[in-house]
C-alpha atoms as a PDB file:
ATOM      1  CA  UNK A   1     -56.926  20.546 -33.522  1.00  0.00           C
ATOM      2  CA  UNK A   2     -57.534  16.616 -34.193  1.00  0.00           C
ATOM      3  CA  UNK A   3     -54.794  16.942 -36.459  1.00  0.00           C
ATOM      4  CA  UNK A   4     -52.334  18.591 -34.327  1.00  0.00           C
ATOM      5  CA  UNK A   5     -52.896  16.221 -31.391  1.00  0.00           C
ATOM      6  CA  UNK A   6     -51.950  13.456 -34.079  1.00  0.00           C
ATOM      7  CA  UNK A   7     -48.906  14.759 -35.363  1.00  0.00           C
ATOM      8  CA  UNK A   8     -47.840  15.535 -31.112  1.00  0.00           C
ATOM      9  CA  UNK A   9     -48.466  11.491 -30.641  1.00  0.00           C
ATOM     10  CA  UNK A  10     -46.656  11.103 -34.157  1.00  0.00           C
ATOM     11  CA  UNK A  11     -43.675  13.026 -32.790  1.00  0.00           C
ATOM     12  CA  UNK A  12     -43.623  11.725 -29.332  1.00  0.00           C
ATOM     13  CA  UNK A  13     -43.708   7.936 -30.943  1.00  0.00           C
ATOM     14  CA  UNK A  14     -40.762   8.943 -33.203  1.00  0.00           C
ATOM     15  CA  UNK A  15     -38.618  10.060 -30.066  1.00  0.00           C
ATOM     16  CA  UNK A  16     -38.783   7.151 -27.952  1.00  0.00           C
ATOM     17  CA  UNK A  17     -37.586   5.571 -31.269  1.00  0.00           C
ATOM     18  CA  UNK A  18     -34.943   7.330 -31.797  1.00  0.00           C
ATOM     19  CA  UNK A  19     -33.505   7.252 -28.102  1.00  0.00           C
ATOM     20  CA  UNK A  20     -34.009   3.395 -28.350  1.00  0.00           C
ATOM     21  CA  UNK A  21     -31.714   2.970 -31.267  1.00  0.00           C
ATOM     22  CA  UNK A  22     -29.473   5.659 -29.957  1.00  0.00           C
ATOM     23  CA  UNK A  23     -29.193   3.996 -26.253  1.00  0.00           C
ATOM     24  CA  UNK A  24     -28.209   0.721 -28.496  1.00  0.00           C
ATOM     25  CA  UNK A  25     -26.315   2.131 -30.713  1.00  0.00           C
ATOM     26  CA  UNK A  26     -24.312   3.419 -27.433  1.00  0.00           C
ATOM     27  CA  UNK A  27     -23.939  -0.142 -25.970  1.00  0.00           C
ATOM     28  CA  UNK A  28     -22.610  -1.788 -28.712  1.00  0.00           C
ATOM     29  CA  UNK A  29     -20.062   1.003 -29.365  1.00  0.00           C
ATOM     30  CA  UNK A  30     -19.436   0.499 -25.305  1.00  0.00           C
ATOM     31  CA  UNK A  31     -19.885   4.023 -25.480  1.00  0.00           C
ATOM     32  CA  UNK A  32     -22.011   3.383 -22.197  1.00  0.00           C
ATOM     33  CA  UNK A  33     -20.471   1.951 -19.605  1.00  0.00           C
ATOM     34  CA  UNK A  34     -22.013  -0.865 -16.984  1.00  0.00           C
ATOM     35  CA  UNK A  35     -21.287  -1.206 -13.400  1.00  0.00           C
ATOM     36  CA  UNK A  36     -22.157  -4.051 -11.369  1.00  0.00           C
ATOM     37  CA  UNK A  37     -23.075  -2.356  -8.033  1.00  0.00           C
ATOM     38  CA  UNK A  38     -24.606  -6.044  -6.661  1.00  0.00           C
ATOM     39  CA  UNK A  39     -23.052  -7.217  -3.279  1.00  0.00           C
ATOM     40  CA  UNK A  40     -22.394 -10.567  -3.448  1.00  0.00           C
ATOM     41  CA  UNK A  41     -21.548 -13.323  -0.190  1.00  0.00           C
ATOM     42  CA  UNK A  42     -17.175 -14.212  -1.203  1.00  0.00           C
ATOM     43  CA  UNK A  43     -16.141 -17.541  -0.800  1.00  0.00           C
ATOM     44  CA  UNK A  44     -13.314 -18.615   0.994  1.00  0.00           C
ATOM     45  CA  UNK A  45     -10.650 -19.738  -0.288  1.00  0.00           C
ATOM     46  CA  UNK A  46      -9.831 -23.314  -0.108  1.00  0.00           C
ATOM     47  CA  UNK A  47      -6.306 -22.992   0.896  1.00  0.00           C
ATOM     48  CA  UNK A  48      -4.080 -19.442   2.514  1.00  0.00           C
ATOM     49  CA  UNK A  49      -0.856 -19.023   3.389  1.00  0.00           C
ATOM     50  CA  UNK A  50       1.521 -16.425   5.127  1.00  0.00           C
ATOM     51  CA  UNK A  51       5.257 -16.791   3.982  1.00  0.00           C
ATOM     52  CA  UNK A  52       4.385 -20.658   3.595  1.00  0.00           C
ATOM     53  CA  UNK A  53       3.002 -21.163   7.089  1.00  0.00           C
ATOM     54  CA  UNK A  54      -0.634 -22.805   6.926  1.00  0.00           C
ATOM     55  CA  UNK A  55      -3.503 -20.944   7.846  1.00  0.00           C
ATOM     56  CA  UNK A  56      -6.326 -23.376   9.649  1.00  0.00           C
ATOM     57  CA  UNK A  57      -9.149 -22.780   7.670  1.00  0.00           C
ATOM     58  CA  UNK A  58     -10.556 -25.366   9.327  1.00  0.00           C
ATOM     59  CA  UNK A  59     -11.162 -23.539  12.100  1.00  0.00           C
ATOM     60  CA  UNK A  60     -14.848 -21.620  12.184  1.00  0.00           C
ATOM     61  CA  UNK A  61     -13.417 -18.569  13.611  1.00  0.00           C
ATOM     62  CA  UNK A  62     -10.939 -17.976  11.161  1.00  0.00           C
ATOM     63  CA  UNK A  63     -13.148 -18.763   8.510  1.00  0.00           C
ATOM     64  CA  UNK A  64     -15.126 -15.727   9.944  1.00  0.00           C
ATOM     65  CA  UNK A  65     -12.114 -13.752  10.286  1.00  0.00           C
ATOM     66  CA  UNK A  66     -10.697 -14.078   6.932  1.00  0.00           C
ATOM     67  CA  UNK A  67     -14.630 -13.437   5.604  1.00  0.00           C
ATOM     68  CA  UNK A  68     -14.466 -10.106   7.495  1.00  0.00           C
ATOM     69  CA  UNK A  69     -11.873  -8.788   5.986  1.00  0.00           C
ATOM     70  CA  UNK A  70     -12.002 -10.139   2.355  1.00  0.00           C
ATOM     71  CA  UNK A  71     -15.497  -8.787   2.378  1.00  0.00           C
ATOM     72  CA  UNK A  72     -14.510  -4.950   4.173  1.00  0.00           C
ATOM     73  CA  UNK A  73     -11.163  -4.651   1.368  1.00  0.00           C
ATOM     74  CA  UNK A  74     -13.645  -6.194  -1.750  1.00  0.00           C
ATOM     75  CA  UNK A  75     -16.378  -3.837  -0.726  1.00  0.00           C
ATOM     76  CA  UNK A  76     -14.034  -0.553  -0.584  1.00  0.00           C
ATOM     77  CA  UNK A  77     -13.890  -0.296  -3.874  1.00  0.00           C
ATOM     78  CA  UNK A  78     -11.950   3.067  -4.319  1.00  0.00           C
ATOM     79  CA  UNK A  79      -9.306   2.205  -1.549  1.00  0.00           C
ATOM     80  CA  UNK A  80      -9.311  -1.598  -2.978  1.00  0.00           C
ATOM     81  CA  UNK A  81      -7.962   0.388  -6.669  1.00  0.00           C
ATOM     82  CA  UNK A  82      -5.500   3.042  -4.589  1.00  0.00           C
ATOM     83  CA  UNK A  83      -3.454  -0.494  -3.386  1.00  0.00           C
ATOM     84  CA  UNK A  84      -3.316  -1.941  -6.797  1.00  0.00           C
ATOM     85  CA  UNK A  85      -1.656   1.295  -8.149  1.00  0.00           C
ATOM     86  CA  UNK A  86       0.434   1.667  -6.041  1.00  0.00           C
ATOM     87  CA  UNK A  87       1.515  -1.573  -5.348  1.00  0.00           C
ATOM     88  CA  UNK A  88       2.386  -1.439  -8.683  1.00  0.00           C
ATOM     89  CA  UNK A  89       4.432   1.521  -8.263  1.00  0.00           C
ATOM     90  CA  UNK A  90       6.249   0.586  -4.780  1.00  0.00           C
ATOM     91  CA  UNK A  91       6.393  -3.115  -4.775  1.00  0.00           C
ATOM     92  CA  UNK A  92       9.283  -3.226  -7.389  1.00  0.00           C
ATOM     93  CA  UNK A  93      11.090  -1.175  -4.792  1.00  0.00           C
ATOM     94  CA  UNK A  94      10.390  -2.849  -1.461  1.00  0.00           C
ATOM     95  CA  UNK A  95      10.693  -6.855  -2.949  1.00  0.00           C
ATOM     96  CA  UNK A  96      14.940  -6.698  -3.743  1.00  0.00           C
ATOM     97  CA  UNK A  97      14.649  -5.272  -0.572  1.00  0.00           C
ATOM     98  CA  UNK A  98      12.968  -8.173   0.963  1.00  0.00           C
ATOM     99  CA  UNK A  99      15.123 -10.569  -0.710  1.00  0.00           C
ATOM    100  CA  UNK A 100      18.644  -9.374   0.007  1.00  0.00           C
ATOM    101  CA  UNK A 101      17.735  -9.586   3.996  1.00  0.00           C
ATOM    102  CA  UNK A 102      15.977 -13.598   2.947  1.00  0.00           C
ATOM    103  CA  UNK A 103      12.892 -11.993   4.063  1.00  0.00           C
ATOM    104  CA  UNK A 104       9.594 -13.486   2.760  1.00  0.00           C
ATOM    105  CA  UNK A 105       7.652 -11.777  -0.263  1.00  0.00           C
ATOM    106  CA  UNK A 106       4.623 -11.949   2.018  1.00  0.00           C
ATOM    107  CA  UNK A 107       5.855  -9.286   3.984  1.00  0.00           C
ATOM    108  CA  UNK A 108       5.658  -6.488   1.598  1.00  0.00           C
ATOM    109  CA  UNK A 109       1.830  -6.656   2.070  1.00  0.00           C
ATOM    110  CA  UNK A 110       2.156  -5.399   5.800  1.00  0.00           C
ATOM    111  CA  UNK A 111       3.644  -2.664   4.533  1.00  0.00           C
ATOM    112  CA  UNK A 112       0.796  -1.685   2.110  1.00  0.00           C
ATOM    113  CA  UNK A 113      -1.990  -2.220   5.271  1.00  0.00           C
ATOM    114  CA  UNK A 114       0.248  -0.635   7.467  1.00  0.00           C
ATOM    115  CA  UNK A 115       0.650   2.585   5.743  1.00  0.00           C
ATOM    116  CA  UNK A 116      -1.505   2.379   2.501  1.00  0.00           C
ATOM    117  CA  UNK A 117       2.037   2.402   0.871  1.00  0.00           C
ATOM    118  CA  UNK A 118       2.210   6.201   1.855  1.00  0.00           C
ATOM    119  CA  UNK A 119       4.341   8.344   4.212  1.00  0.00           C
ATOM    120  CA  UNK A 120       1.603   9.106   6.586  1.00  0.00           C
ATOM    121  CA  UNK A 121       1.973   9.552  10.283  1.00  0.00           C
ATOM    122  CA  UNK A 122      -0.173   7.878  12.836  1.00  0.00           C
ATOM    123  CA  UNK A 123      -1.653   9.426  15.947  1.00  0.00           C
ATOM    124  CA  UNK A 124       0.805   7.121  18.137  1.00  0.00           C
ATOM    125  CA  UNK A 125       3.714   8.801  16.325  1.00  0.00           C
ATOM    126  CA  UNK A 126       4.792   6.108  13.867  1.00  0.00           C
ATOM    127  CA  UNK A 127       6.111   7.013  10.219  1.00  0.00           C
ATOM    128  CA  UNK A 128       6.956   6.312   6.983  1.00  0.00           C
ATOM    129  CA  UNK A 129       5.542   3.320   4.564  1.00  0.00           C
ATOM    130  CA  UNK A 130       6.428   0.986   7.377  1.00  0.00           C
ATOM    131  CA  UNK A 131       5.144   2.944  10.093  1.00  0.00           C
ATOM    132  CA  UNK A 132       8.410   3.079  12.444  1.00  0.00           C
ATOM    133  CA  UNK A 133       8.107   4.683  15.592  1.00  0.00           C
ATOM    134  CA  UNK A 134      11.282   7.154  16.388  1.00  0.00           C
ATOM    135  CA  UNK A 135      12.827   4.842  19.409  1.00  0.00           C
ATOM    136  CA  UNK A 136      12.886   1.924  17.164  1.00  0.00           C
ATOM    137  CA  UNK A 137      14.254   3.987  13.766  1.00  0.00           C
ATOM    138  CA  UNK A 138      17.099   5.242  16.261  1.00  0.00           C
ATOM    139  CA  UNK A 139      17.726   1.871  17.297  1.00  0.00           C
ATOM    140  CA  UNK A 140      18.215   0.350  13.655  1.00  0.00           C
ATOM    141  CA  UNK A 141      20.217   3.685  13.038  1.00  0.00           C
ATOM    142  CA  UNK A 142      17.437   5.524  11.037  1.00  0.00           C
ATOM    143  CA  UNK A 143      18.306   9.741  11.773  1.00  0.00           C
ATOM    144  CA  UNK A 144      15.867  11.629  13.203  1.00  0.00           C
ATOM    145  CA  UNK A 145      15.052  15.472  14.150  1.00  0.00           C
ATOM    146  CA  UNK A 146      13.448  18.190  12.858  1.00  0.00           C
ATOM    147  CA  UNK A 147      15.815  18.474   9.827  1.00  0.00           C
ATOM    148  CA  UNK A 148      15.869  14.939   8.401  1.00  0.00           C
ATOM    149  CA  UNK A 149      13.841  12.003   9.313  1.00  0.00           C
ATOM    150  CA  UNK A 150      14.955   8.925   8.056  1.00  0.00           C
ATOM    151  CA  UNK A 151      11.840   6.857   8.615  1.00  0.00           C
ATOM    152  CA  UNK A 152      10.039   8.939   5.497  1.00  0.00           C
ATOM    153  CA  UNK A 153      12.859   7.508   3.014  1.00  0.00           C
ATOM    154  CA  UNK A 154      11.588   4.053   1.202  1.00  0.00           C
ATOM    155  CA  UNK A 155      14.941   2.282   0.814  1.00  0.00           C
ATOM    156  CA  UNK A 156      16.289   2.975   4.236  1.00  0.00           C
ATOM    157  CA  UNK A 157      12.855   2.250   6.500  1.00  0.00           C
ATOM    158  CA  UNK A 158      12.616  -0.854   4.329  1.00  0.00           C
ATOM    159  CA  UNK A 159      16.172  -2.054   5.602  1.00  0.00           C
ATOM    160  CA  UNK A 160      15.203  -1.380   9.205  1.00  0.00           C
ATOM    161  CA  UNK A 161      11.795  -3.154   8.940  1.00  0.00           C
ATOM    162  CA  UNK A 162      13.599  -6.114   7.539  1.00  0.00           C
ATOM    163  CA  UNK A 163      16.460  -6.094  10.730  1.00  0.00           C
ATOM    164  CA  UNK A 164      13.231  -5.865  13.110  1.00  0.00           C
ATOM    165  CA  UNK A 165      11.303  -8.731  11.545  1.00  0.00           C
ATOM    166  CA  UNK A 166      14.361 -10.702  11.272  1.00  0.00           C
ATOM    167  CA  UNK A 167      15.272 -10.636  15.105  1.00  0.00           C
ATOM    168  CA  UNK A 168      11.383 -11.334  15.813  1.00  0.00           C
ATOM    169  CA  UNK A 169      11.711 -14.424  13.720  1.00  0.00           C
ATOM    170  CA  UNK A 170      14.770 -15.386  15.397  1.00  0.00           C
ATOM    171  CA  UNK A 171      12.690 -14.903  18.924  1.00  0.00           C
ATOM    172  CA  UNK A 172       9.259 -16.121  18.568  1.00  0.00           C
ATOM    173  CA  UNK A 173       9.628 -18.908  15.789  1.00  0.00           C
ATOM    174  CA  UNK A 174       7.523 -18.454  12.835  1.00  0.00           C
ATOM    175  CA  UNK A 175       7.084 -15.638  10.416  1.00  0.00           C
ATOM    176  CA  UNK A 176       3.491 -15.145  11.186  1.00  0.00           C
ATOM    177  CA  UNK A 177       4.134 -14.071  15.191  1.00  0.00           C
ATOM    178  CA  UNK A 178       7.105 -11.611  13.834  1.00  0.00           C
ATOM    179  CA  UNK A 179       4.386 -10.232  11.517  1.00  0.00           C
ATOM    180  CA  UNK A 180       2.055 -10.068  14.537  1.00  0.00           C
ATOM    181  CA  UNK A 181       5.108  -8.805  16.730  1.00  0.00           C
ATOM    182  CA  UNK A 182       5.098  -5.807  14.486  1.00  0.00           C
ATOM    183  CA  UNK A 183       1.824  -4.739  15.474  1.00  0.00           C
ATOM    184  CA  UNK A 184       2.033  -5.760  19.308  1.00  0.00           C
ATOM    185  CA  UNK A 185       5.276  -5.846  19.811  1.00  0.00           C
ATOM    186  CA  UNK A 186       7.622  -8.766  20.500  1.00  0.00           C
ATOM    187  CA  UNK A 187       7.530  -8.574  23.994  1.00  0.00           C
ATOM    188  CA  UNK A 188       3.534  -8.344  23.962  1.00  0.00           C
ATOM    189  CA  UNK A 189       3.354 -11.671  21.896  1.00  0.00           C
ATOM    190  CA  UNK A 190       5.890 -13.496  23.620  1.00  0.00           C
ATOM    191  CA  UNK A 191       3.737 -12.418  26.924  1.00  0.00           C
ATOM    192  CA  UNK A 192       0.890 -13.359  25.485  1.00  0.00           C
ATOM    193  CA  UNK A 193       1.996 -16.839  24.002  1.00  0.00           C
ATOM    194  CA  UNK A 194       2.992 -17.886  27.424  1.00  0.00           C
ATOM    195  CA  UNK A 195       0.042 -16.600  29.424  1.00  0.00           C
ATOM    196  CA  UNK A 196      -2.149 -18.747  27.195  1.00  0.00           C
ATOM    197  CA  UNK A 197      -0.265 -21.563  26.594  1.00  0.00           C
ATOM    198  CA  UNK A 198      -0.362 -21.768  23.446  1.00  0.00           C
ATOM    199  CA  UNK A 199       2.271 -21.455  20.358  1.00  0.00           C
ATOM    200  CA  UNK A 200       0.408 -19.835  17.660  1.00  0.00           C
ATOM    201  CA  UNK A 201      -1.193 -17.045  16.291  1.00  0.00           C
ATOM    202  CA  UNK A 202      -4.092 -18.685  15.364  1.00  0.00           C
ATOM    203  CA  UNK A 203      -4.318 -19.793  19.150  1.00  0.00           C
ATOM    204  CA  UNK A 204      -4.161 -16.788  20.584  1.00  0.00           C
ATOM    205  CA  UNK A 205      -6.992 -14.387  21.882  1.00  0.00           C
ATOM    206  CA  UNK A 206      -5.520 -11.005  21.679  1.00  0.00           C
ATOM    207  CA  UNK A 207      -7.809  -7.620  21.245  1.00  0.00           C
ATOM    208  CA  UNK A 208      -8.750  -6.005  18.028  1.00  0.00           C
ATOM    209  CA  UNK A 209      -5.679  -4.918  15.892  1.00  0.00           C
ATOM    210  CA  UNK A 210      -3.524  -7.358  16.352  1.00  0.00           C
ATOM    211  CA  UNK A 211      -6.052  -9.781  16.294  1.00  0.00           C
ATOM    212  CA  UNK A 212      -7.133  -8.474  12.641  1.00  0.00           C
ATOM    213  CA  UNK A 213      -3.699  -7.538  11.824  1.00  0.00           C
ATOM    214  CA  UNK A 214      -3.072 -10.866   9.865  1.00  0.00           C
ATOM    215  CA  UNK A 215      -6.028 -11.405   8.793  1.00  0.00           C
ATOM    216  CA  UNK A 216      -5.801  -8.058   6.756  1.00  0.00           C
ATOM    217  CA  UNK A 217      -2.167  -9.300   5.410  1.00  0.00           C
ATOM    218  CA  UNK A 218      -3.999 -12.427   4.334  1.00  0.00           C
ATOM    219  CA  UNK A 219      -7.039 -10.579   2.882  1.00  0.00           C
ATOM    220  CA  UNK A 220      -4.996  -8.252   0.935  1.00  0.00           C
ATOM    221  CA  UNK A 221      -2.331 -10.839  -0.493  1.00  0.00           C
ATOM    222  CA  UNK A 222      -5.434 -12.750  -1.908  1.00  0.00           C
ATOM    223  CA  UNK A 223      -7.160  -9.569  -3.454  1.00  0.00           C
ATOM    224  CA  UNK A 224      -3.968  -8.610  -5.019  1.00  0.00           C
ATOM    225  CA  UNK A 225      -2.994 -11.942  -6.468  1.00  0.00           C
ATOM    226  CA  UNK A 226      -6.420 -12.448  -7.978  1.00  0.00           C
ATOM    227  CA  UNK A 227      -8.060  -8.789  -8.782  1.00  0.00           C
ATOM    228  CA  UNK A 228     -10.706  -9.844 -11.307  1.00  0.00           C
ATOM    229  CA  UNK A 229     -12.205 -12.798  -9.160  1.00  0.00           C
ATOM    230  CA  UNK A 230     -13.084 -10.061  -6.722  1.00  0.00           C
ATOM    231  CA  UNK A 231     -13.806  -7.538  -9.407  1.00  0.00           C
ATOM    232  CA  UNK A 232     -11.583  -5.532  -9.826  1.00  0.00           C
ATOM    233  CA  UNK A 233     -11.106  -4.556 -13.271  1.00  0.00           C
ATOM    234  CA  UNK A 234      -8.262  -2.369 -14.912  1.00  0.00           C
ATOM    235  CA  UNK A 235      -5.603  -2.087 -17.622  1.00  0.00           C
ATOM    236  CA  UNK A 236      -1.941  -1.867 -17.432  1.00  0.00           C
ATOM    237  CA  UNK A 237      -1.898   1.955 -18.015  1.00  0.00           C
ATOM    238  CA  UNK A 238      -4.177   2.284 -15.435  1.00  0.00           C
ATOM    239  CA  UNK A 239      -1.528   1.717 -13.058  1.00  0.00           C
ATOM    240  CA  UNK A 240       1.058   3.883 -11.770  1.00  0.00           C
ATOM    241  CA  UNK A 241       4.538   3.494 -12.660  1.00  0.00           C
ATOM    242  CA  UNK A 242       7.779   5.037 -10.716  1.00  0.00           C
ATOM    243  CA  UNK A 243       9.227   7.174 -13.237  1.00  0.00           C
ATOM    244  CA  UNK A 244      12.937   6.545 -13.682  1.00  0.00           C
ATOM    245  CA  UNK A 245      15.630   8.108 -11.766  1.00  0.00           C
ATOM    246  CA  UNK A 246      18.953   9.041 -10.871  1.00  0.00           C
ATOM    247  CA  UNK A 247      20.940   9.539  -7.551  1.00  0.00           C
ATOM    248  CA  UNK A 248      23.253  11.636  -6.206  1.00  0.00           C
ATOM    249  CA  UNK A 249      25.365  11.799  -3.343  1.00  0.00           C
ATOM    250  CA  UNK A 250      26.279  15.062  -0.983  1.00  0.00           C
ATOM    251  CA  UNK A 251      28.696  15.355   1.690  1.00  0.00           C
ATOM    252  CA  UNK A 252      27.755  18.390   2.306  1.00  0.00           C
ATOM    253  CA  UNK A 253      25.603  21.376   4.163  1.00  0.00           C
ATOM    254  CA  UNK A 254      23.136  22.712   1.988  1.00  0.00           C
ATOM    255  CA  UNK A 255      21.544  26.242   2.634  1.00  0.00           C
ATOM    256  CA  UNK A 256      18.997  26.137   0.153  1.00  0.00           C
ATOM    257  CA  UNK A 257      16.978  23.254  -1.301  1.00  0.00           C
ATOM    258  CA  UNK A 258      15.036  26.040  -4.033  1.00  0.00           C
ATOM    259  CA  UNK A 259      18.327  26.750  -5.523  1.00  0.00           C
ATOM    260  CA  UNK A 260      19.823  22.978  -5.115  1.00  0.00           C
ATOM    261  CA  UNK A 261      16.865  21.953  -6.803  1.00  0.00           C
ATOM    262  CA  UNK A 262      16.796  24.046  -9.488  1.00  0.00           C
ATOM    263  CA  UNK A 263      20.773  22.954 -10.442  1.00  0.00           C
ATOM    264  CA  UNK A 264      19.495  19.657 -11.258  1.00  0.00           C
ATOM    265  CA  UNK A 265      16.415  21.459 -13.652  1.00  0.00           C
ATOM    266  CA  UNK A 266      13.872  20.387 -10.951  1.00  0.00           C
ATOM    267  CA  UNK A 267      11.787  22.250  -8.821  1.00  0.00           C
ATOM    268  CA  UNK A 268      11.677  22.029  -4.886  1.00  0.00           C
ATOM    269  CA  UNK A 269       8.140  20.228  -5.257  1.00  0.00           C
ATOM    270  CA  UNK A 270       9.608  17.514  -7.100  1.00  0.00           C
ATOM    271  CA  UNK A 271      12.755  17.393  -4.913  1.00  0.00           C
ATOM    272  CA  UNK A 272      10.445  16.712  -1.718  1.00  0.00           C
ATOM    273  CA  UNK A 273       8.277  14.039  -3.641  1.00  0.00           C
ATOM    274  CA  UNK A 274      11.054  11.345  -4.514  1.00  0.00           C
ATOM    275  CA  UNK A 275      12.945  12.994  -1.213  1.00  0.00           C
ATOM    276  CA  UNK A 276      10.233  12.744   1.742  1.00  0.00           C
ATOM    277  CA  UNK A 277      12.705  12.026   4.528  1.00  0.00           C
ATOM    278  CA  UNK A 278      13.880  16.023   4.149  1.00  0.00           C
ATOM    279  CA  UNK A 279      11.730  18.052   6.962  1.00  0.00           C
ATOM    280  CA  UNK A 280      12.852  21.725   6.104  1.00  0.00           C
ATOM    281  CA  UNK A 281      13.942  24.037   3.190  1.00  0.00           C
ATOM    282  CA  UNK A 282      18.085  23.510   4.085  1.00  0.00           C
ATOM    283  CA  UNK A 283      20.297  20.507   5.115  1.00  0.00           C
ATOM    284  CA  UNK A 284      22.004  20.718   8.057  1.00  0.00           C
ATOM    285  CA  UNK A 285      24.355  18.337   7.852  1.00  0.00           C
ATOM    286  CA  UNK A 286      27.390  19.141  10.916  1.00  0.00           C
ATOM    287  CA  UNK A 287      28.346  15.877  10.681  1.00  0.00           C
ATOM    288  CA  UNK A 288      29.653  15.515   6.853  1.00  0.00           C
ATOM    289  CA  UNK A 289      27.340  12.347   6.409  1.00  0.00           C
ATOM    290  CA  UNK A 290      26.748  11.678   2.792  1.00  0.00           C
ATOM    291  CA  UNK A 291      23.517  11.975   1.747  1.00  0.00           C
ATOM    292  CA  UNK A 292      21.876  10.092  -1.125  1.00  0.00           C
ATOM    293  CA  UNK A 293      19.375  12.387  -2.985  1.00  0.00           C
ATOM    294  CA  UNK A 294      17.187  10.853  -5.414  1.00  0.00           C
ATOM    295  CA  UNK A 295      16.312  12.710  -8.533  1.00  0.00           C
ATOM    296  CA  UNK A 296      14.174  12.285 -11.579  1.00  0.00           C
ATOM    297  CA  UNK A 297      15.233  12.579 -15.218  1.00  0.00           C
ATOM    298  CA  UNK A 298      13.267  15.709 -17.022  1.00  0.00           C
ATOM    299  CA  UNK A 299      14.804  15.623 -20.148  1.00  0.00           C
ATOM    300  CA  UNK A 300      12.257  13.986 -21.792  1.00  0.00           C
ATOM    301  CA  UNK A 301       8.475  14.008 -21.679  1.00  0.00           C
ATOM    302  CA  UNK A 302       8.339  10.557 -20.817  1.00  0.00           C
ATOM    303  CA  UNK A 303       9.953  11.984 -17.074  1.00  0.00           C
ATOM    304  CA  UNK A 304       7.942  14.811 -16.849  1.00  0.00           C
ATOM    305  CA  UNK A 305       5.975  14.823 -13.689  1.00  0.00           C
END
């Protein structure tokens, strides 16, 4: 029995051994991987910007306001990851955009808060990437009814953000109100700039959203343009990348989607995924409008989806 208890303690010792060598073994492999699951206080940056226009840092309350949200998009980890892949995947799109109407870079990051770069709808009503309401798509020209809704299609919401933000710029003076405007509305701002007496965002007491709304641009833009100082860590691949594709143009009704799809060696999944702004299984279309269907290339398994 003394024996046998001797060779148990033998064994026992040789186990923990062995796990020791294997667990080290494992890290320098970096079979094992470490997460850093500390919460750290951020610092603020020294200097922050929207579209060039100073933000006054100085300032203790929007020191505290800038700390909010840096600290709420740092410390939501999985969402914080969802905007850097698709950022990388929509951004390409929305920036030539931006451009061609002189708009500021800046502005493509109130998109991505606004919508989470998806085609969501809000419980107000509002649509699309940009999060258009239907009076204001009809205005710019967007179409909209239970067959097609315009606001759901990247290019064409993009164009119609642009127009809005251009004409709120034109009315209130800076880029930073139009960005606000979006969220409150011109007229609200403008209402509000008066009634206070003031001629600034950073002047103005408004209530919760719009007086975050910025501050969440500003957050975001700083995340994205510096990922690992807030630790965020990834690879290229990890990304997502729109696959590339081709357009085509119909003048046309069309009384089944399946079978259009299937002409172009797609199915009507894929159709509705690079072609959100169609609501049913048929296209109307009394008027003759051309259409502008965008398709991917499946050829290849580089464009498979």
């Amino acid at each position: 029995m003394k024996y046998l208890k001797y060779c148990f303690v033998f064994l026992f010792v040789m186990l923990i051994i062995g796990f020791t060598l294997i667990s080290q073994k494992s890290e320098t492999l970096n079979v094992k991987k470490t997460f850093d699951y500390n919460v750290y206080a951020l610092p603020i940056p020294k200097q922050m910007d929207f579209c060039g226009e100073s933000v006054p840092l100085e300032l203790l309350d929007i020191r505290e306001r800038i700390d909010r949200e840096l600290l709420v998009n740092t410390y939501w980890q999985s969402n914080g990851l969802l905007m850097f892949k698709r950022a990388h995947k929509f951004f390409p799109i929305i920036e030539p955009i931006l451009t061609s109407y002189e708009i500021p870079n800046d502005f493509k990051y109130l998109a991505l808060i606004e919508s989470g770069l998806q085609n969501v709808e809000s419980p107000a009503g509002a649509k699309g990437f940009w999060q258009i309401m239907k009076p204001t798509g009809k205005e710019y020209g967007l179409e909209i009814n239970s067959n097609v809704d315009e606001r759901n299609n990247l290019v064409l919401s993009t164009k119609v953000a642009c127009k809005y933000l251009l004409k709120a710029k034109n009315v209130l003076g800076t880029w930073t109100l139009a960005a606000a405007s979006y969220n409150a509305g011109v007229g609200g701002i403008s209402k509000e700039l008066k009634r206070q007496s003031v001629n600034n965002y950073y002047d103005l007491l408004l209530g919760q959203e719009t007086g975050r709304y910025i501050f969440r641009i500003l957050a975001i833009k700083e995340i994205l343009n510096n990922p690992f100082e807030y630790g965020f860590n990834f690879k290229e691949e990890d990304l997502y990348k729109y696959p590339e594709t081709y357009k085509v143009t119909v003048d046309s009704a069309i009384t089944d989607l399946v079978k259009f799809s299937n002409g172009f060696n797609i199915n009507y999944k894929q159709l509705k995924i690079y072609n959100p702004w169609l609501r049913e299984g048929f296209l109307n279309n009394k008027s003759g409008k051309k259409y502008t269907f965008e398709l991917p290339y499946v050829n290849s398994e580089k464009f498979k989806n």
